[in-house]
N, C-alpha and C. Protein backbone atom coordinates (compact mmCIF):
# COMPACT_ATOMS: atom_id res chain seq x y z
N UNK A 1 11.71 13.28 -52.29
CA UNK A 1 10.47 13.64 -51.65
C UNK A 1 10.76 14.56 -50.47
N UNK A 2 10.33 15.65 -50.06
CA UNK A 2 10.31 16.67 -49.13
C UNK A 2 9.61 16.33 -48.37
N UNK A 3 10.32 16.31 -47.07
CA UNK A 3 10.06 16.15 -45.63
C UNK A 3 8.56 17.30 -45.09
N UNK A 4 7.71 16.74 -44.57
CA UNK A 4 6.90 17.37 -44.13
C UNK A 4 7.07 17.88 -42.95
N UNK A 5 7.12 18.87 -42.06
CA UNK A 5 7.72 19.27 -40.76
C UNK A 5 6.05 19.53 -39.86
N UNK A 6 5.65 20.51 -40.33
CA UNK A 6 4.10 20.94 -40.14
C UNK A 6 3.01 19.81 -40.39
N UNK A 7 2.81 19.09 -39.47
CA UNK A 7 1.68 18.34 -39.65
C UNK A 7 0.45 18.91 -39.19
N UNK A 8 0.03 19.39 -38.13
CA UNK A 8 -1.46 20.15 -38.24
C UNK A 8 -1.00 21.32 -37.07
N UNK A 9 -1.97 22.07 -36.70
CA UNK A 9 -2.20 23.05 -35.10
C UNK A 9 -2.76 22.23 -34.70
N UNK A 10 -2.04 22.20 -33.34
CA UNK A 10 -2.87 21.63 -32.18
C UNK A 10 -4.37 23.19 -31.70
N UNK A 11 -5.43 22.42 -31.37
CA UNK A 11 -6.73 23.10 -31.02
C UNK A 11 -7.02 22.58 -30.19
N UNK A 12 -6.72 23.01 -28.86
CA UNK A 12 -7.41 22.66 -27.38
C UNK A 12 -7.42 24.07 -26.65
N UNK A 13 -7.85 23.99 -25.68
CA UNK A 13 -8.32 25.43 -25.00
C UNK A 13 -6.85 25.96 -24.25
N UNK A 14 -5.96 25.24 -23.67
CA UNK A 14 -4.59 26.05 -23.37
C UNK A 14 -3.74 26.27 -24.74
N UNK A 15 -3.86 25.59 -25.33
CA UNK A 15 -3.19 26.31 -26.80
C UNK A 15 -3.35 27.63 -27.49
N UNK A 16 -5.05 27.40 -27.05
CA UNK A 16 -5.56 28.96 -27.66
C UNK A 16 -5.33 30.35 -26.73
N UNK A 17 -5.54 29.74 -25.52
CA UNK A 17 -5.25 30.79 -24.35
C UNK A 17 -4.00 31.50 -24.72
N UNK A 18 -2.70 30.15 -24.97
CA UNK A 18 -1.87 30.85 -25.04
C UNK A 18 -1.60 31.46 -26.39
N UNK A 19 -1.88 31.48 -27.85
CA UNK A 19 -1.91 32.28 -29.29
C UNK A 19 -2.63 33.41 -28.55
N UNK A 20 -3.93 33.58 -27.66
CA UNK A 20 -4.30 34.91 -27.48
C UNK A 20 -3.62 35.92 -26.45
N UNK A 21 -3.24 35.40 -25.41
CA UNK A 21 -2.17 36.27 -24.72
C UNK A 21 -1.11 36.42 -24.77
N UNK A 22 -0.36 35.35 -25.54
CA UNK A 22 0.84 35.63 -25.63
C UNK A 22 2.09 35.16 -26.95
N UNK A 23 1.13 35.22 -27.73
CA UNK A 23 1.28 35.08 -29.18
C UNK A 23 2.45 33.55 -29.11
N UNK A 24 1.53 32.61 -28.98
CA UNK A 24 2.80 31.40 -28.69
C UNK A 24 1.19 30.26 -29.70
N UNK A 25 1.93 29.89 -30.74
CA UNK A 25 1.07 28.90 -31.55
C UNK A 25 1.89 27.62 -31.21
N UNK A 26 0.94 26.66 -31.34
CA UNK A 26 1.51 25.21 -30.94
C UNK A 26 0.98 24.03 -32.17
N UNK A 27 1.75 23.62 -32.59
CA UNK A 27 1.58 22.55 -33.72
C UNK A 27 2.49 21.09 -33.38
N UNK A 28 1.68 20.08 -34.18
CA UNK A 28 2.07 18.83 -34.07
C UNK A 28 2.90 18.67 -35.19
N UNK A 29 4.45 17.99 -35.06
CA UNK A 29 5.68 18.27 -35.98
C UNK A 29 5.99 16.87 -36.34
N UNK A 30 6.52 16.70 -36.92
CA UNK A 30 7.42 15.31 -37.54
C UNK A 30 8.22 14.86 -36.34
N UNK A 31 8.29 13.63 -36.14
CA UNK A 31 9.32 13.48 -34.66
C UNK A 31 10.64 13.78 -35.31
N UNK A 32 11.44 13.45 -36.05
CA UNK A 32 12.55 13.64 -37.14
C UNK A 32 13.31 15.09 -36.77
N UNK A 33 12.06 16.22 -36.77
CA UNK A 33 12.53 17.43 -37.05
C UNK A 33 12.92 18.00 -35.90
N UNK A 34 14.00 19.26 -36.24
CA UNK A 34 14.68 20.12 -35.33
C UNK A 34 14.15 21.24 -34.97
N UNK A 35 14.54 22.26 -34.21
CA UNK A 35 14.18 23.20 -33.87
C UNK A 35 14.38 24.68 -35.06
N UNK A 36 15.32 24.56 -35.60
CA UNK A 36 16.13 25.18 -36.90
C UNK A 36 14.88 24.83 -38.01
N UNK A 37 14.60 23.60 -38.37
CA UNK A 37 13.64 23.12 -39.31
C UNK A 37 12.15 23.51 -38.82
N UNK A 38 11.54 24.08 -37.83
CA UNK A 38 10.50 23.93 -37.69
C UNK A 38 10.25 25.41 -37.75
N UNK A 39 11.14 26.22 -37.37
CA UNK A 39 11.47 27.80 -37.47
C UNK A 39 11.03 27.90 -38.89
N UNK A 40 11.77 27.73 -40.35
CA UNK A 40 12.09 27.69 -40.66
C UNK A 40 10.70 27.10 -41.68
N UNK A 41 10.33 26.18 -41.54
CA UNK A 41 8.63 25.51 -42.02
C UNK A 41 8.13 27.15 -41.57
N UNK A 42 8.02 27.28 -40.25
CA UNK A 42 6.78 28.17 -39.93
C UNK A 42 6.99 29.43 -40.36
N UNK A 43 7.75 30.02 -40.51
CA UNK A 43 8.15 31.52 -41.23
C UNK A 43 7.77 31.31 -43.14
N UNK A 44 8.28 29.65 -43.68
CA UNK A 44 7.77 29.93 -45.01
C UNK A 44 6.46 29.55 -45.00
N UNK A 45 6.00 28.97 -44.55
CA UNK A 45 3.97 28.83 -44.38
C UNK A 45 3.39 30.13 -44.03
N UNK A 46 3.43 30.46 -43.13
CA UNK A 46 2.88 31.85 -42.33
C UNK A 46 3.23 33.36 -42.50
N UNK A 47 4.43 33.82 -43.08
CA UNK A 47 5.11 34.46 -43.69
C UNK A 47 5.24 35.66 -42.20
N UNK A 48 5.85 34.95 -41.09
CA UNK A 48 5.93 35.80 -39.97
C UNK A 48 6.91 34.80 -39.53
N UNK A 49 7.92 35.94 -38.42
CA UNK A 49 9.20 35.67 -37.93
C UNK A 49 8.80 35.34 -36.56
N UNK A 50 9.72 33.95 -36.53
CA UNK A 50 9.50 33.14 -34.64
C UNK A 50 10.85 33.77 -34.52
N UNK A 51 10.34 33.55 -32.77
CA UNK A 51 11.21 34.51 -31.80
C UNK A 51 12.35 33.17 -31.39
N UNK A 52 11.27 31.94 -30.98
CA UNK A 52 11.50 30.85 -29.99
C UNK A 52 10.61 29.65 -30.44
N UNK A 53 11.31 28.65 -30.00
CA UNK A 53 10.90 27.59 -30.48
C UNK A 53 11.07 26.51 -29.34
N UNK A 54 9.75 25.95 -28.77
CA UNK A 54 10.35 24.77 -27.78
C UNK A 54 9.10 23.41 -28.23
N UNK A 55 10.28 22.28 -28.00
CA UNK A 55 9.73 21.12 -28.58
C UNK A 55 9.37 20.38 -27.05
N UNK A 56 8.76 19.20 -27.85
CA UNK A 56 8.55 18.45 -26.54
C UNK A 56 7.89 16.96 -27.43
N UNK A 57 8.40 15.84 -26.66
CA UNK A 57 7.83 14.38 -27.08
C UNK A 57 6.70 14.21 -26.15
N UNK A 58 5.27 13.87 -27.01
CA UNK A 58 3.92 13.39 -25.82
C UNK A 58 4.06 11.96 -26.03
N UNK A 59 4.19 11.51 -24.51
CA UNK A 59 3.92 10.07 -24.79
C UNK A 59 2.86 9.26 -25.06
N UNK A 60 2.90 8.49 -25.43
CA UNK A 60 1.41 7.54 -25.98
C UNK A 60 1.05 6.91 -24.62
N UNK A 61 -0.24 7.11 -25.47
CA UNK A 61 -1.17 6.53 -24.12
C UNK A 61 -2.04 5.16 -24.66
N UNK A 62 -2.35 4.07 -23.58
CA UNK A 62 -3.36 2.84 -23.90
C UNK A 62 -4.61 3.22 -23.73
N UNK A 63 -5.36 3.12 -24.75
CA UNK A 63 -6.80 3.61 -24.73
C UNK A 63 -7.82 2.51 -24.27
N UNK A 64 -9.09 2.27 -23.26
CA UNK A 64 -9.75 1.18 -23.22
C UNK A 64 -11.05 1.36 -23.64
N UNK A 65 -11.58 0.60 -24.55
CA UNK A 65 -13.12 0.93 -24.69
C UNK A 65 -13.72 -0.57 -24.94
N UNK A 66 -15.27 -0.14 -24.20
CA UNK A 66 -16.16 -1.34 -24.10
C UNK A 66 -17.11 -1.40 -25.29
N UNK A 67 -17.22 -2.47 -25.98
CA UNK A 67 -18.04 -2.85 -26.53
C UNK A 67 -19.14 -3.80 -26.63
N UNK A 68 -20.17 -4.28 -27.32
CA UNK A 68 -20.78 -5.48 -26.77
C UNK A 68 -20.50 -6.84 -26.98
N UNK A 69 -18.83 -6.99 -27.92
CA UNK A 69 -18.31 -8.05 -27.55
C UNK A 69 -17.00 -7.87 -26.98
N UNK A 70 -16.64 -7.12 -25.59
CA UNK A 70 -15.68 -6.97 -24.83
C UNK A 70 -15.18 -5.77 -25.00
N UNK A 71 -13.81 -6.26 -24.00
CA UNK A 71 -13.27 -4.63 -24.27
C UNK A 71 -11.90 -4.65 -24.89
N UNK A 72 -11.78 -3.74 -26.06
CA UNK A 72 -10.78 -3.41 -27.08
C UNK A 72 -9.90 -2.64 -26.17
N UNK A 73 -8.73 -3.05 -26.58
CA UNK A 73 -7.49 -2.22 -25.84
C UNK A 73 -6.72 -1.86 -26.89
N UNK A 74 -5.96 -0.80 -27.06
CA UNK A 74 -5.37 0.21 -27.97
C UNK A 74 -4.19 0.69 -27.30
N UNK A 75 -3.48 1.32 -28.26
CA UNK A 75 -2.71 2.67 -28.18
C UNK A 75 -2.75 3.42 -29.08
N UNK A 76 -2.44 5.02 -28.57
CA UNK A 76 -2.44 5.85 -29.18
C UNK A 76 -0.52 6.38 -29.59
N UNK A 77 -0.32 6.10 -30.46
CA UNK A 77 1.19 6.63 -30.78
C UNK A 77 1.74 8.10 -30.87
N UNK A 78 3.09 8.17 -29.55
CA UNK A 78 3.37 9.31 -29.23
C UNK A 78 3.60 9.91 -30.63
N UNK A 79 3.89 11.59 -30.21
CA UNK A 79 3.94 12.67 -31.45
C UNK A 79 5.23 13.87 -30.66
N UNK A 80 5.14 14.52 -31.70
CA UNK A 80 6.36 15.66 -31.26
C UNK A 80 5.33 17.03 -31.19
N UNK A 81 5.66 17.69 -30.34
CA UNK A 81 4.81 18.93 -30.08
C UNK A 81 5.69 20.22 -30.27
N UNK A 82 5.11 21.25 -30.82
CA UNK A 82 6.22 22.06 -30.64
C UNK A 82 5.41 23.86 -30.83
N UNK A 83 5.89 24.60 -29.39
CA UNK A 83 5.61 25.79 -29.36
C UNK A 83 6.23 26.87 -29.70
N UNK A 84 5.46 27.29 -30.87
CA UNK A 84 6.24 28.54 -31.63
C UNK A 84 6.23 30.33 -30.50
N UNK A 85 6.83 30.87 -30.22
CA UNK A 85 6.67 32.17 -29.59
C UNK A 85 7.22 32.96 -30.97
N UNK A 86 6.48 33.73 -31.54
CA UNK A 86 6.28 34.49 -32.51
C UNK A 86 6.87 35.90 -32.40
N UNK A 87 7.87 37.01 -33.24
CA UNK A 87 8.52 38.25 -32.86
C UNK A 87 6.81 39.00 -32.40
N UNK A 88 7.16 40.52 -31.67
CA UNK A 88 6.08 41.57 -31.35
C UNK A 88 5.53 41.51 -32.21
N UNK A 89 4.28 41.44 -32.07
CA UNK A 89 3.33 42.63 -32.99
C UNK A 89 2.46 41.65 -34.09
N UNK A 90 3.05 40.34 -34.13
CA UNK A 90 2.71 38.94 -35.19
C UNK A 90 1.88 38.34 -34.48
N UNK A 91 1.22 37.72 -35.69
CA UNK A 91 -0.15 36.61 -35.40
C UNK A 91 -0.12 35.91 -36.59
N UNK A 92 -0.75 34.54 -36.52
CA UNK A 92 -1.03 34.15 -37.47
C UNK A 92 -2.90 33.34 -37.74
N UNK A 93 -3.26 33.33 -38.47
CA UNK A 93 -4.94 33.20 -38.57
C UNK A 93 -5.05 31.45 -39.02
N UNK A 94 -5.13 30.88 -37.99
CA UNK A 94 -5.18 29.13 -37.86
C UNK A 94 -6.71 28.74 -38.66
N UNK A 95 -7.62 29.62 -38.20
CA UNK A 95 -8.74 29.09 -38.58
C UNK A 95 -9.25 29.51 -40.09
N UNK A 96 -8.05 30.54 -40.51
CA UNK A 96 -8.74 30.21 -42.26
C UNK A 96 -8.11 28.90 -43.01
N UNK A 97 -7.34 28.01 -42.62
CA UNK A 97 -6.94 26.92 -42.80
C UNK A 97 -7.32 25.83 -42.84
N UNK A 98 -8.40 25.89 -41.62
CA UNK A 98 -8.86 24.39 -41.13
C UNK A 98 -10.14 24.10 -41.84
């Protein structure tokens, strides 16, 4: 079975800021995977060459919410993040995907 590396784009408003000024896409990765492997996913999905690649672990957070029989306590389980910086002149189009 083949390892999935690319699990979705992250879509929040500094993510996008940064794909529009400075051609840097950010996706949520397999914790497993490397920097070599994620290059490597994103050049055969997108069919465009990364420059740079930086990862990062988000930690999980406890979520609290009230209901009308008390309050439910949670967590949310950390993920691996990882920002692609893309060669000159490349883009890639996130939203014919989603």
């Amino acid at each position: 079975m083949a390892k999935t590396i690319l699990i979705k784009p992250v879509v929040s408003e500094k993510a996008e800021l940064l794909s529009e000024n400075q051609a840097h896409y950010t996706f949520v990765v397999a914790k497993t995977a490397n920097k070599i492997e994620i290059r490597n996913a994103v050049e055969a999905r997108y069919g465009v060459s990364v420059d740079r690649v930086n990862t990062m672990i988000m930690p999980g957070k406890t979520k609290n919410r009230s209901t009308k029989s008390g309050l439910l306590r949670g967590r949310v389980s950390s993920f691996k993040k990882a920002v692609v910086t893309l060669a000159e002149g490349e883009t890639i189009e996130l939203y014919n995907e989603l």
